[in-house]
N, C-alpha and C. Protein backbone atom coordinates (compact mmCIF):
# COMPACT_ATOMS: atom_id res chain seq x y z
N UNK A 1 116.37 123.67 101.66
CA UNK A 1 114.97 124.07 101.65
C UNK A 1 114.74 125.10 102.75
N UNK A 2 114.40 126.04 102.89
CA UNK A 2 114.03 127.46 103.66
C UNK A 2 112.69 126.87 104.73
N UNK A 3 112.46 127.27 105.67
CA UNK A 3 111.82 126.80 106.52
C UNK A 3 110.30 127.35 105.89
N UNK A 4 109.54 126.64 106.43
CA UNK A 4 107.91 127.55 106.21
C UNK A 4 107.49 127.88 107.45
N UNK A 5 106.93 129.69 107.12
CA UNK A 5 106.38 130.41 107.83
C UNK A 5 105.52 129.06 109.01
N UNK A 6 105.26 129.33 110.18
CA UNK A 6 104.76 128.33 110.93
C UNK A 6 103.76 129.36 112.27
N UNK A 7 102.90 128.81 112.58
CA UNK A 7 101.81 129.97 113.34
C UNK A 7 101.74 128.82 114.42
N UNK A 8 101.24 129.61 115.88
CA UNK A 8 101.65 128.94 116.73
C UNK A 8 100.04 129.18 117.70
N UNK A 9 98.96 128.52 117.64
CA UNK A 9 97.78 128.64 117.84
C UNK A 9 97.17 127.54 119.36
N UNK A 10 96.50 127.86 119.53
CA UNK A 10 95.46 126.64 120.41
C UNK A 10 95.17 125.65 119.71
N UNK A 11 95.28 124.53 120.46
CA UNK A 11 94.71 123.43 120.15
C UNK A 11 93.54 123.55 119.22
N UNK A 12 92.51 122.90 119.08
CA UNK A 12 91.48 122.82 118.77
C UNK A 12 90.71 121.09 118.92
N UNK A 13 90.03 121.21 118.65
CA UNK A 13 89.14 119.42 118.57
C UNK A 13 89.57 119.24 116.89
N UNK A 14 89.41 119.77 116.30
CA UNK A 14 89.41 119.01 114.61
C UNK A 14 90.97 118.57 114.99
N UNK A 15 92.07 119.15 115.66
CA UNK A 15 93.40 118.88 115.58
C UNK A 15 93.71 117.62 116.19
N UNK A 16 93.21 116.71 116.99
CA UNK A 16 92.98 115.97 118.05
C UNK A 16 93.52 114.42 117.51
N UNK A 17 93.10 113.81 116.26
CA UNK A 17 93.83 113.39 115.50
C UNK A 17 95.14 112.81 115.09
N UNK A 18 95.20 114.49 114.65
CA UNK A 18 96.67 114.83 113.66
C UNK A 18 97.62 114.86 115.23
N UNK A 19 97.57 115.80 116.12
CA UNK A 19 98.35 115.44 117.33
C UNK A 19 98.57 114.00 117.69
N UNK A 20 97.99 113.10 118.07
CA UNK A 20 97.81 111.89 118.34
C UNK A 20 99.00 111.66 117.41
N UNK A 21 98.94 111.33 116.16
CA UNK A 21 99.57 110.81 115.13
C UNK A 21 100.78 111.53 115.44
N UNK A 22 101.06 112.87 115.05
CA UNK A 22 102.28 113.60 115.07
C UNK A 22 103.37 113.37 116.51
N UNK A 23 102.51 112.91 117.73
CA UNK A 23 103.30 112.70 118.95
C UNK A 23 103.45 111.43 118.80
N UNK A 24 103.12 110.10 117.94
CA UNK A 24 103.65 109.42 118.03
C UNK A 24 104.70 108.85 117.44
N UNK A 25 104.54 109.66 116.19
CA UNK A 25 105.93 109.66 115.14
C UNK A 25 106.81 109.96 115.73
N UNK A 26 106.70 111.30 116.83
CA UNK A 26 108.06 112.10 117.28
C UNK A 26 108.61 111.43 118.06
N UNK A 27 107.67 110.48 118.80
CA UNK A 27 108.31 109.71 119.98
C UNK A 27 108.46 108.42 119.59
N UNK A 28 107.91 107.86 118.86
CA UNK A 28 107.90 106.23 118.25
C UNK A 28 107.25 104.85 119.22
N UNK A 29 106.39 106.00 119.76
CA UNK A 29 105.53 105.14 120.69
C UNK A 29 104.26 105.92 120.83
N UNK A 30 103.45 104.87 121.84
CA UNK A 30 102.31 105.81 121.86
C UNK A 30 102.07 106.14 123.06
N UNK A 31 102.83 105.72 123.91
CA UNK A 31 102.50 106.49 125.56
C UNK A 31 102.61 108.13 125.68
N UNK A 32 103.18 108.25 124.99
CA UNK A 32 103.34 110.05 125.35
C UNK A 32 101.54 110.60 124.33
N UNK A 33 101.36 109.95 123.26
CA UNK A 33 99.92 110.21 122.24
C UNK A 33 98.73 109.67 123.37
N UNK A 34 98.96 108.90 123.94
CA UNK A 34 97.73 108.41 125.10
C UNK A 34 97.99 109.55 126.64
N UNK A 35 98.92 109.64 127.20
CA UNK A 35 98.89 110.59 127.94
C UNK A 35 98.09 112.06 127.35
N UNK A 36 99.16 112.38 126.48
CA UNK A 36 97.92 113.69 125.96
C UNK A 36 96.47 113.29 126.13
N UNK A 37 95.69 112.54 125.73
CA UNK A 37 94.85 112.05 124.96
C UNK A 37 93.59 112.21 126.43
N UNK A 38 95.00 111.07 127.81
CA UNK A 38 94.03 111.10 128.60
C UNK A 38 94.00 112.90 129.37
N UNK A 39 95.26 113.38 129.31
CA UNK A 39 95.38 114.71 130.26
C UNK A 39 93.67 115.60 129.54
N UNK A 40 93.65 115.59 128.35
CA UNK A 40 92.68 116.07 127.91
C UNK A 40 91.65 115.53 128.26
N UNK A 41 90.70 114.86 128.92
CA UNK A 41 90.39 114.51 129.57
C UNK A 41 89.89 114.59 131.49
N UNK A 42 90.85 114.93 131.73
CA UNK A 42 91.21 115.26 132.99
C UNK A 42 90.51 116.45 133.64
N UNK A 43 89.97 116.86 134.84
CA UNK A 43 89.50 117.81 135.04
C UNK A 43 90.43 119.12 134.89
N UNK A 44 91.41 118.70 135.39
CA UNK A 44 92.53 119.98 135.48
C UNK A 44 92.89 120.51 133.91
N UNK A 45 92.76 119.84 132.80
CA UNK A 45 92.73 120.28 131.62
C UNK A 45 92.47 121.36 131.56
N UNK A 46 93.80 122.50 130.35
CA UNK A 46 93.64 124.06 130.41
C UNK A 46 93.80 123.77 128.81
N UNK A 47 92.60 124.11 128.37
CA UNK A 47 92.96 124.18 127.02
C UNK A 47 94.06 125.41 126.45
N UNK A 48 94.23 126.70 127.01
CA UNK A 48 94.99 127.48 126.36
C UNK A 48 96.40 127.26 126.53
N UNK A 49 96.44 126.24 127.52
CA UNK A 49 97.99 125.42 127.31
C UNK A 49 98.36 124.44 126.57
N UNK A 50 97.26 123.78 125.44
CA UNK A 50 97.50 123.00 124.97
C UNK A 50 97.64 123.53 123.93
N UNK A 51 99.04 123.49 123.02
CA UNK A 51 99.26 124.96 121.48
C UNK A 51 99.73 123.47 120.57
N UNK A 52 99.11 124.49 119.34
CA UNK A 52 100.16 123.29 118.26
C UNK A 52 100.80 124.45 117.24
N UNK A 53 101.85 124.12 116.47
CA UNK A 53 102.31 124.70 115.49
C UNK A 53 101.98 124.09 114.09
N UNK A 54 101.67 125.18 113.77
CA UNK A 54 100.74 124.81 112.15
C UNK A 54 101.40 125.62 110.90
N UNK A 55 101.73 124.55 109.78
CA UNK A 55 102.17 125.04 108.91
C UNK A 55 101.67 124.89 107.29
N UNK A 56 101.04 125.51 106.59
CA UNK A 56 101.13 125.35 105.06
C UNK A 56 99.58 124.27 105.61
N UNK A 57 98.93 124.67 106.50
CA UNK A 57 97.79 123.84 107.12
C UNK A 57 97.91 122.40 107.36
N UNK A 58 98.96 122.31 108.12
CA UNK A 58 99.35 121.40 108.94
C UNK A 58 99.91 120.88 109.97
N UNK A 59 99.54 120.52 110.95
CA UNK A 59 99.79 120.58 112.34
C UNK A 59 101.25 119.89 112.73
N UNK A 60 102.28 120.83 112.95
CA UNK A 60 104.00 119.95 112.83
C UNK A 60 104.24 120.14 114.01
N UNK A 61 103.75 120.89 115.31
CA UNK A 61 104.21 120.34 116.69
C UNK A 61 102.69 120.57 117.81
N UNK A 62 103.26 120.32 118.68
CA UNK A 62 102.25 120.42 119.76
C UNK A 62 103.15 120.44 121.24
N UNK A 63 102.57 121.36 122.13
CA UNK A 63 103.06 121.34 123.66
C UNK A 63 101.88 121.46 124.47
N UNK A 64 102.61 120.71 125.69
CA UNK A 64 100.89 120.68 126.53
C UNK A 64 101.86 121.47 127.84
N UNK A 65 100.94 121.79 128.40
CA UNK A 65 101.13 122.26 130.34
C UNK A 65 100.24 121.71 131.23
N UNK A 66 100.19 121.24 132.40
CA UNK A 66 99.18 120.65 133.21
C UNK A 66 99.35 120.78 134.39
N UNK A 67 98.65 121.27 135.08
CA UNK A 67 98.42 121.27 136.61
C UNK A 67 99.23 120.32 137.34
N UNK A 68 99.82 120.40 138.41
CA UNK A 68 100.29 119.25 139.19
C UNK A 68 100.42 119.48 140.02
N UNK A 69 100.59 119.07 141.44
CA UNK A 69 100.66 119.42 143.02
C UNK A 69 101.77 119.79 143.38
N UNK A 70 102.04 120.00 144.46
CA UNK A 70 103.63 119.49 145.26
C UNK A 70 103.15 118.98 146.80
N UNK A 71 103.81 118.51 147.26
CA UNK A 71 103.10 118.01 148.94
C UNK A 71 103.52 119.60 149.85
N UNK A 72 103.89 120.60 149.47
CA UNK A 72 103.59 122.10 149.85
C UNK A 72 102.50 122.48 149.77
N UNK A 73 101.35 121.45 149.26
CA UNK A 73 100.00 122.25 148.56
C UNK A 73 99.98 122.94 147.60
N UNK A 74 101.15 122.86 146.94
CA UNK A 74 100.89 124.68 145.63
C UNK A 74 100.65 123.64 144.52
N UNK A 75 100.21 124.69 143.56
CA UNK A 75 100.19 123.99 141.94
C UNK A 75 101.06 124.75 141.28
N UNK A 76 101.97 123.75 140.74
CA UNK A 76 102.88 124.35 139.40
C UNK A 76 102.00 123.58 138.29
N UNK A 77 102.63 123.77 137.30
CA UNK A 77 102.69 123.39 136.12
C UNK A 77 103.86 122.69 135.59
N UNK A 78 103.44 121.05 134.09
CA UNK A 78 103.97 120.62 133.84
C UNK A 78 103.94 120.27 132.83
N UNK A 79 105.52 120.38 132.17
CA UNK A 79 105.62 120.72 130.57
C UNK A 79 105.69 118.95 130.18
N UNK A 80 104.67 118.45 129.51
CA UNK A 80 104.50 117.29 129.02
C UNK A 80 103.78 117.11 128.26
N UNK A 81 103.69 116.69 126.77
CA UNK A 81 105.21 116.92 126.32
C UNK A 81 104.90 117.38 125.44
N UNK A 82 105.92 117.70 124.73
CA UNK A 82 106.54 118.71 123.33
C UNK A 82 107.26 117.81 122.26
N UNK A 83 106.34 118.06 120.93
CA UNK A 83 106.22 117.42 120.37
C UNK A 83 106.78 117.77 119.15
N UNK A 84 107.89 117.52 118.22
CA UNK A 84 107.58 118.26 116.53
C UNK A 84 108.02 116.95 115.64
N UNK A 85 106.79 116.84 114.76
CA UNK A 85 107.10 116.39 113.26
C UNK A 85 108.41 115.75 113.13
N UNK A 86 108.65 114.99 113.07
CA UNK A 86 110.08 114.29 112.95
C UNK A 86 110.95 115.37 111.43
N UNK A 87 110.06 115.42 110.34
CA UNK A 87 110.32 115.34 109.09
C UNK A 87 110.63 117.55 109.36
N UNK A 88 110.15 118.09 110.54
CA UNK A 88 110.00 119.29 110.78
C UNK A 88 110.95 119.92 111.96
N UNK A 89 111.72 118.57 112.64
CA UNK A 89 112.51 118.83 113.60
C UNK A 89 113.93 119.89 113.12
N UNK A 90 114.87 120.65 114.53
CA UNK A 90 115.64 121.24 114.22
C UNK A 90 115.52 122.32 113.13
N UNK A 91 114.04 122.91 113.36
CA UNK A 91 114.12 124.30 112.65
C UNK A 91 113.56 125.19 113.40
N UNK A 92 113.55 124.92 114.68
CA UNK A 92 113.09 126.27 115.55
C UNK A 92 111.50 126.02 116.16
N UNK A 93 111.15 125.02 115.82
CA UNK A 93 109.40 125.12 115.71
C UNK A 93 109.22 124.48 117.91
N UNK A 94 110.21 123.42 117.87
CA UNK A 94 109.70 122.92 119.47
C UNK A 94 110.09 124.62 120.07
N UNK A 95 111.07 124.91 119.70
CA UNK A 95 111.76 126.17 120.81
C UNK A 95 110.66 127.13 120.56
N UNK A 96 110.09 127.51 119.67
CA UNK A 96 109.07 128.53 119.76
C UNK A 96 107.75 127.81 119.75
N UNK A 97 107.40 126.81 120.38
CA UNK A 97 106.29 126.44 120.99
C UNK A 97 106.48 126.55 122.69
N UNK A 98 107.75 126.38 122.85
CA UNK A 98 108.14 126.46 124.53
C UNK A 98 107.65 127.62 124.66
N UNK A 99 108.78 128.70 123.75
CA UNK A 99 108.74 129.83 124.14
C UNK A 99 107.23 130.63 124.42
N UNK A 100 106.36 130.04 123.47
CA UNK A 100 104.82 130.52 123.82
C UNK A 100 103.77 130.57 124.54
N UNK A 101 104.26 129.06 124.60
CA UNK A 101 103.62 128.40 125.91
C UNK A 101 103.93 129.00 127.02
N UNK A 102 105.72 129.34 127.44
CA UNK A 102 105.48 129.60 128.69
C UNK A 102 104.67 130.90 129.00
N UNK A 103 104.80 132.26 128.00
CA UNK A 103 104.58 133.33 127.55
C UNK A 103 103.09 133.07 127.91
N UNK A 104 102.18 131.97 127.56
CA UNK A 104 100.78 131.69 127.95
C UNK A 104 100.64 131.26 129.10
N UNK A 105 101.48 130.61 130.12
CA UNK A 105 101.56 130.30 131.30
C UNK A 105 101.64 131.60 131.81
N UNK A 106 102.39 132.23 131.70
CA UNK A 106 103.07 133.09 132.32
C UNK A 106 101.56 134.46 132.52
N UNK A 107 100.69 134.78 131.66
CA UNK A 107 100.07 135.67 131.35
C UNK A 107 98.39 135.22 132.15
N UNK A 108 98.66 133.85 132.30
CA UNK A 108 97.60 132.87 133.17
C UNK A 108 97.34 133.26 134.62
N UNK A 109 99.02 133.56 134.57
CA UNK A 109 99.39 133.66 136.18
C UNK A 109 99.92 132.02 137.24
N UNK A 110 100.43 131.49 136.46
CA UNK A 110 101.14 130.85 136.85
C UNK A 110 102.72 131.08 137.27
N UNK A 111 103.13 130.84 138.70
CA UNK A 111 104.68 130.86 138.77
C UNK A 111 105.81 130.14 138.50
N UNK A 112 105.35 128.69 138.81
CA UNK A 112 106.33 127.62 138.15
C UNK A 112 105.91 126.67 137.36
N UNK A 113 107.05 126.16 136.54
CA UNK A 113 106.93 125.10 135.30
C UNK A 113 107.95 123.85 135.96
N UNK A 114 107.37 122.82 135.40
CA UNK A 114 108.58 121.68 135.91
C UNK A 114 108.27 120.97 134.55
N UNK A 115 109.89 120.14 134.83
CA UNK A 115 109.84 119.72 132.92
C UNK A 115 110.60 118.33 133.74
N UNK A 116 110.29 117.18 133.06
CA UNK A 116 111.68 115.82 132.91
C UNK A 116 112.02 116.09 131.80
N UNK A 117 113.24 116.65 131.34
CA UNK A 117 113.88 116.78 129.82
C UNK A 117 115.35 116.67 130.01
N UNK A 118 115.48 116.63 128.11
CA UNK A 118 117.06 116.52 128.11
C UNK A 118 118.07 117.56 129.00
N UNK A 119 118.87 117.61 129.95
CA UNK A 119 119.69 119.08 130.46
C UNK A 119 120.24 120.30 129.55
N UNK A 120 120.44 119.10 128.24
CA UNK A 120 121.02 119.94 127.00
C UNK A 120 120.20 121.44 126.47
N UNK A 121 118.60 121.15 126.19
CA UNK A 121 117.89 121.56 125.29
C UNK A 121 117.30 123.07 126.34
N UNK A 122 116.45 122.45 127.79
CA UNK A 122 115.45 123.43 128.72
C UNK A 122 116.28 124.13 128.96
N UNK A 123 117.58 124.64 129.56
CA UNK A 123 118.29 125.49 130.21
C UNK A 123 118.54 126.48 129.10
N UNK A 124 118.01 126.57 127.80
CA UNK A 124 118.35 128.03 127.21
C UNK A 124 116.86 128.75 127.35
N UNK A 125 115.66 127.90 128.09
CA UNK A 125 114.67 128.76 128.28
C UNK A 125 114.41 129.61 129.35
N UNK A 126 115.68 128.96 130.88
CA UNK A 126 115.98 129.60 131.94
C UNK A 126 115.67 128.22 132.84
N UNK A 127 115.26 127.35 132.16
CA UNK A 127 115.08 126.03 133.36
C UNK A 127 116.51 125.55 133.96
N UNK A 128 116.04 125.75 135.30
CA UNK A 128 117.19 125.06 136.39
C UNK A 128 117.06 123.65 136.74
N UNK A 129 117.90 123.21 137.32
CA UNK A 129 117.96 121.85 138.23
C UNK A 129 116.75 122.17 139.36
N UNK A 130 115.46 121.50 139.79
CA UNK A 130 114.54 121.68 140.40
C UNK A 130 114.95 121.65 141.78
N UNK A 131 116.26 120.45 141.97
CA UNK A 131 116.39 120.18 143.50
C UNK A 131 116.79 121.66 143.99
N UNK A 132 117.69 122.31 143.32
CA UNK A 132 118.38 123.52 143.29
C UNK A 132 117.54 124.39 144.52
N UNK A 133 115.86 124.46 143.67
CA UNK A 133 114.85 125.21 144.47
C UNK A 133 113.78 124.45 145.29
N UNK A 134 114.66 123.64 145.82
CA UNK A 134 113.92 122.38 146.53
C UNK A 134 112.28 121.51 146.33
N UNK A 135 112.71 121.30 144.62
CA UNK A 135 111.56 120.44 144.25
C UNK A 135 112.11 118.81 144.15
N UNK A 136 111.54 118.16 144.53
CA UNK A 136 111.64 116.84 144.70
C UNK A 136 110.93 115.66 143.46
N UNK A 137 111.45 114.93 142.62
CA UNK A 137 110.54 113.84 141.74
C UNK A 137 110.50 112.84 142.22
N UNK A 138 108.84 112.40 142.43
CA UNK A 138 108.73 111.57 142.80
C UNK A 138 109.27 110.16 142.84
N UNK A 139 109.85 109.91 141.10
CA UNK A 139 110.23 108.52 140.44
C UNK A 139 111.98 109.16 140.24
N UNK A 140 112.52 107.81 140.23
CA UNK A 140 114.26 108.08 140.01
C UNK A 140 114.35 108.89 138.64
N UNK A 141 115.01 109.69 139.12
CA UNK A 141 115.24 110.92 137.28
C UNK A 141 116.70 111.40 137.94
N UNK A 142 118.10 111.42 136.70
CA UNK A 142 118.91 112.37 137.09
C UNK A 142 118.23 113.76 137.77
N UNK A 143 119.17 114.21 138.67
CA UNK A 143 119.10 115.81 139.03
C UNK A 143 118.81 116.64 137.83
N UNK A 144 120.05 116.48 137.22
CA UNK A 144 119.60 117.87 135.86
C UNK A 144 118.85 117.31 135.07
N UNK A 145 118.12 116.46 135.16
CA UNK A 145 117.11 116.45 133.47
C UNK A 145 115.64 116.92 134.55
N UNK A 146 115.40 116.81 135.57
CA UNK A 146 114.48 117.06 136.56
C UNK A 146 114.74 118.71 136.64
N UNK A 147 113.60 119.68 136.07
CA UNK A 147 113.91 121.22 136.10
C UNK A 147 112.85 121.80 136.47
N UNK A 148 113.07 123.18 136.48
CA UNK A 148 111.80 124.09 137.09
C UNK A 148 112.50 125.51 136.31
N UNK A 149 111.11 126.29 136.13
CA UNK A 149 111.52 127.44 135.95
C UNK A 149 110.19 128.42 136.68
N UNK A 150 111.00 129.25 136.88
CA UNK A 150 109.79 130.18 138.01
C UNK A 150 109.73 131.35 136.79
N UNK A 151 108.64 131.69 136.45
CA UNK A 151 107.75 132.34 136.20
C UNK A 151 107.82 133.83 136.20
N UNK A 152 107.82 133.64 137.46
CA UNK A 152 107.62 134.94 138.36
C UNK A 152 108.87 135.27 139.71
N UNK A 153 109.85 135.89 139.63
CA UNK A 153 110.77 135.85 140.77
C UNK A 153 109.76 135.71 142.32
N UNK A 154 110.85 134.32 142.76
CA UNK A 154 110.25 134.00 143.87
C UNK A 154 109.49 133.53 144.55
N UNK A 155 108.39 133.03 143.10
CA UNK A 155 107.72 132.09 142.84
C UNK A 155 107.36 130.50 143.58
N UNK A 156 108.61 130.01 143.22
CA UNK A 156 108.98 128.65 143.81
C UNK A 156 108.83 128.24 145.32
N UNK A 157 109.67 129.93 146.02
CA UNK A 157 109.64 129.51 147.62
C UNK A 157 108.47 128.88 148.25
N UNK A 158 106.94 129.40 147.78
CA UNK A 158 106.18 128.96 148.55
C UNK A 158 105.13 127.07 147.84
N UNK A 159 106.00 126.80 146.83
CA UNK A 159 105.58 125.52 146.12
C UNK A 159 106.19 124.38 146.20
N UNK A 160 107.23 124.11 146.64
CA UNK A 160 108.60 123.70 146.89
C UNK A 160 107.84 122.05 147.57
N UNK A 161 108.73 121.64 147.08
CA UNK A 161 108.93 119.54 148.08
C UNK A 161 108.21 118.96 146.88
N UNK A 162 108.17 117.52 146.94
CA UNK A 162 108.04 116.65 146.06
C UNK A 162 106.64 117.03 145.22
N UNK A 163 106.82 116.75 144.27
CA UNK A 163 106.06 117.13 143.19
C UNK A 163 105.15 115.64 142.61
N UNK A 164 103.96 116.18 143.15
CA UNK A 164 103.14 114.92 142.76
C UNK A 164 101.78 115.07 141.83
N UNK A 165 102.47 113.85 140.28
CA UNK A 165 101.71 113.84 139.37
C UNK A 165 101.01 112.83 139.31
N UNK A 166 99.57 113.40 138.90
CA UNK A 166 98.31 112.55 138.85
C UNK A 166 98.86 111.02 138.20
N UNK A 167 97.88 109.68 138.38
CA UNK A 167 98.13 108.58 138.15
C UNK A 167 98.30 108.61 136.51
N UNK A 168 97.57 109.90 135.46
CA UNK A 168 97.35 109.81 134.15
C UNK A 168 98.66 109.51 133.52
N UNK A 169 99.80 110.39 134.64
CA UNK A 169 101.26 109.93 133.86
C UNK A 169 101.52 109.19 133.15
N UNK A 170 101.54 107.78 134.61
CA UNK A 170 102.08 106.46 133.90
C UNK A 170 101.87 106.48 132.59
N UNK A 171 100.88 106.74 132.08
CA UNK A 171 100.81 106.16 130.67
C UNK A 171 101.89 106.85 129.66
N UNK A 172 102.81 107.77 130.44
CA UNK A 172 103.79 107.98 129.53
C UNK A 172 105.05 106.52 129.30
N UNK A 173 104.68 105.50 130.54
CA UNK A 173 105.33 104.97 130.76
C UNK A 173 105.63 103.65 129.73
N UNK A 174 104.57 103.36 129.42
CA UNK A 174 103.86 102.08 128.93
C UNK A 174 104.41 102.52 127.00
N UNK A 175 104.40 101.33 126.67
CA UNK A 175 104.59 101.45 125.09
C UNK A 175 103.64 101.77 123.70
């Protein structure tokens, strides 16, 4: 079966829903569908970081970005999470929601991204090992699934040390 054309847009409220549902299929839980749910919510909420991919008028992925500290005082940004359609996976659709997103970060004026992900998948978008550029996670995570990508050369130097995310997390935690 040939992939379908897929458009890669803003969120919206009518979508709010279908995300919910679609992040929990992908993940088979609902902590990552309640995190979204609450980040939206949140003051720091950027709606033009919140994208979904829509196809044949239907919503098959979603990626969020969100504000987060470091005890440097700076704000990066944090890729949580990325989402596709189980039934829509492995056809390009998460990688060109990254790719847009950051492209929307990036045009925001933001310098760094930090991700907890597989080591396998982030490093063809340019994400490094975070300790590398002396970012710190708060909670036990291997080194390489803990990443950053700067933005902007040079970026990082002045954002750098442990990276601290709002309490809304946890709820990625929970089932």
């Amino acid at each position: 079966m040939a992939p379908h054309p897929v458009a890669i847009r803003p969120e919206a409220r009518e979508d709010y829903p279908a995300v919910h549902d679609l992040i929990r299929r992908a993940f088979g839980r609902e902590g990552e569908a309640r995190l979204v749910e609450a980040l939206r919510k949140s003051p720091g909420f950027i709606p033009d970081l919140s994208l979904v991919a829509e196809t044949d008028g239907r919503v098959v992925g979603h990626i969020l970005f969100s504000p987060v500290r470091t005890i440097e005082d700076g704000t990066v940004l944090a890729l949580a999470p990325v989402a596709v359609d189980p039934s829509f996976q492995r056809q390009g659709i998460g990688s060109a929601l990254v790719f847009q997103g950051l492209a929307e970060c990036r045009r925001l004026g933001y310098g760094v991204v930090i991700v907890v992900g597989h080591p396998g998948y982030y490093p063809r978008f340019g994400f490094v090992p975070a300790r590398e550029k002396g970012f710190a996670a708060p909670f036990p995570v291997p080194d390489e699934a803990f990443m950053m990508l700067e933005l902007r050369p040079g970026a990082a130097e002045t954002v750098g040390g442990l990276v601290l995310y709002p309490p809304v997390f946890e709820l990625c935690d929970e089932n």
